[in-house]
Protein backbone atom coordinates (compact mmCIF):
# COMPACT_ATOMS: atom_id res chain seq x y z
CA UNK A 1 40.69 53.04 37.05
CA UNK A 2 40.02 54.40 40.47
CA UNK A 3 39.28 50.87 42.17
CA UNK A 4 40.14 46.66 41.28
CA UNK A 5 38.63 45.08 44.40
CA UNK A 6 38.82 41.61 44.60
CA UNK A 7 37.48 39.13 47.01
CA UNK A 8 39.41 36.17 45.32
CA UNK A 9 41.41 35.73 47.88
CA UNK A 10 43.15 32.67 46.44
CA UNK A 11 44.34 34.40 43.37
CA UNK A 12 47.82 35.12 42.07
CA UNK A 13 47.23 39.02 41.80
CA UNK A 14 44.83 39.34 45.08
CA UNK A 15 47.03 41.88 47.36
CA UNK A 16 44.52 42.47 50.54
CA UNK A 17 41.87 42.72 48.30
CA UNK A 18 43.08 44.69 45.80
CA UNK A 19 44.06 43.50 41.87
CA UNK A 20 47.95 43.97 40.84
CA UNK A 21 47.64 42.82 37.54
CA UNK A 22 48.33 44.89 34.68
CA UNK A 23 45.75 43.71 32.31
CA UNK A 24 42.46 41.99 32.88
CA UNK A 25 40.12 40.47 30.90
CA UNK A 26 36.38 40.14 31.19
CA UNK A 27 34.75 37.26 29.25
CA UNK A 28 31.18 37.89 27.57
CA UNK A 29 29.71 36.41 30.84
CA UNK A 30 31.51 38.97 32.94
CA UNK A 31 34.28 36.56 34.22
CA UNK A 32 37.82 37.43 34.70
CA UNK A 33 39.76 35.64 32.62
CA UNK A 34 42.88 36.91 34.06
CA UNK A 35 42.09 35.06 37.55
CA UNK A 36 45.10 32.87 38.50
CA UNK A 37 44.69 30.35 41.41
CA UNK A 38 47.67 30.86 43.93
CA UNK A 39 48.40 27.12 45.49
CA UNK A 40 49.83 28.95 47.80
CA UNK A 41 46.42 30.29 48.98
CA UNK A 42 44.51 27.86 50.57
CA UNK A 43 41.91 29.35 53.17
CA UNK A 44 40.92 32.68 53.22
CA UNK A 45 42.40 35.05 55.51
CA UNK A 46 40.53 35.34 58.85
CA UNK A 47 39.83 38.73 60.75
CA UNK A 48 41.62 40.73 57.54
CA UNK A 49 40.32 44.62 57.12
CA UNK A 50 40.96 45.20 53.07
CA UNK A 51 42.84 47.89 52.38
CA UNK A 52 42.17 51.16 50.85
CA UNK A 53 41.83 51.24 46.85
CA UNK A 54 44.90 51.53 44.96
CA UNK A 55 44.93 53.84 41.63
CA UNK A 56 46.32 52.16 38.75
CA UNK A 57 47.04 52.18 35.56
CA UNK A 58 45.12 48.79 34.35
CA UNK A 59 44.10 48.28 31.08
CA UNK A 60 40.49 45.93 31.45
CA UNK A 61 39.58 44.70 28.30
CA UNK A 62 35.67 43.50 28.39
CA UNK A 63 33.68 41.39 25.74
CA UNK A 64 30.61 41.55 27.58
CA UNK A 65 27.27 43.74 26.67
CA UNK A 66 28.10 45.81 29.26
CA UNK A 67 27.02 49.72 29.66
CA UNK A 68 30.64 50.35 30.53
CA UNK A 69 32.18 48.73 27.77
CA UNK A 70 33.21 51.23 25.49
CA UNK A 71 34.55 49.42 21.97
CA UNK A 72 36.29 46.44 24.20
CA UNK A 73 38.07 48.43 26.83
CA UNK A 74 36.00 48.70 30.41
CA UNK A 75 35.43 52.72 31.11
CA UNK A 76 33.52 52.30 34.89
CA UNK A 77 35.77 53.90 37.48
CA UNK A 78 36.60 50.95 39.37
CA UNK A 79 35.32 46.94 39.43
CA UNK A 80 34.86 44.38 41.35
CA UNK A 81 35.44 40.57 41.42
CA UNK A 82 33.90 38.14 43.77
CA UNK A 83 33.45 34.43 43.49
CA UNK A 84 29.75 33.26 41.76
CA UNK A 85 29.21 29.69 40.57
CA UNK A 86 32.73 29.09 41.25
CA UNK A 87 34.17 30.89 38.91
CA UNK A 88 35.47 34.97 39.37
CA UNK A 89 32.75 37.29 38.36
CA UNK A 90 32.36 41.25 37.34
CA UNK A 91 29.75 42.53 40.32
CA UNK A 92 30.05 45.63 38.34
CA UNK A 93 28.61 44.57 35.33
CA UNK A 94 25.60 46.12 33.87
CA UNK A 95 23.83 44.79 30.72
CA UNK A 96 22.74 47.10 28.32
């Protein structure tokens, strides 16, 4: 996975826009499951450039009918997460 973005700032494994976590799940509605709020987070970060992508090794496991999902395991070359309805949501899903 070239790219996790993730403009959640207020979660756990948010690192200047970028996702640290080792495994994430998309639901069937393209939400990320793994999403963690940080208390610790409480307004987002003012004037902040993100930072370039980081490379990982991230498995992303994905029940949605998405054209990337390839027999529950996401296959697009990055993803990313922003907040819609309130709740953390896959920009880069597709249906099929």
């Amino acid at each position: 996975m070239v790219g996790l973005r993730c403009k959640r700032f207020d979660c756990k494994y948010n690192k200047d826009f970028n996702c640290e976590a080792r495994n994430i799940m998309v639901t069937e509605h393209a939400c990320c499951k793994t999403f963690e709020k940080d208390k610790h987070k409480t307004e987002a970060p003012q004037n902040l450039v993100p930072q370039k992508m980081l490379q990982r090794n991230t498995d992303i496991s994905c029940e949605s009918a998405c054209i990337f999902n390839e027999e529950g395991k996401c296959i697009a070359n990055g993803i990313t997460i922003i907040e819609k309805a309130k709740a953390p949501h896959c920009v880069s899903f597709m249906p099929k």
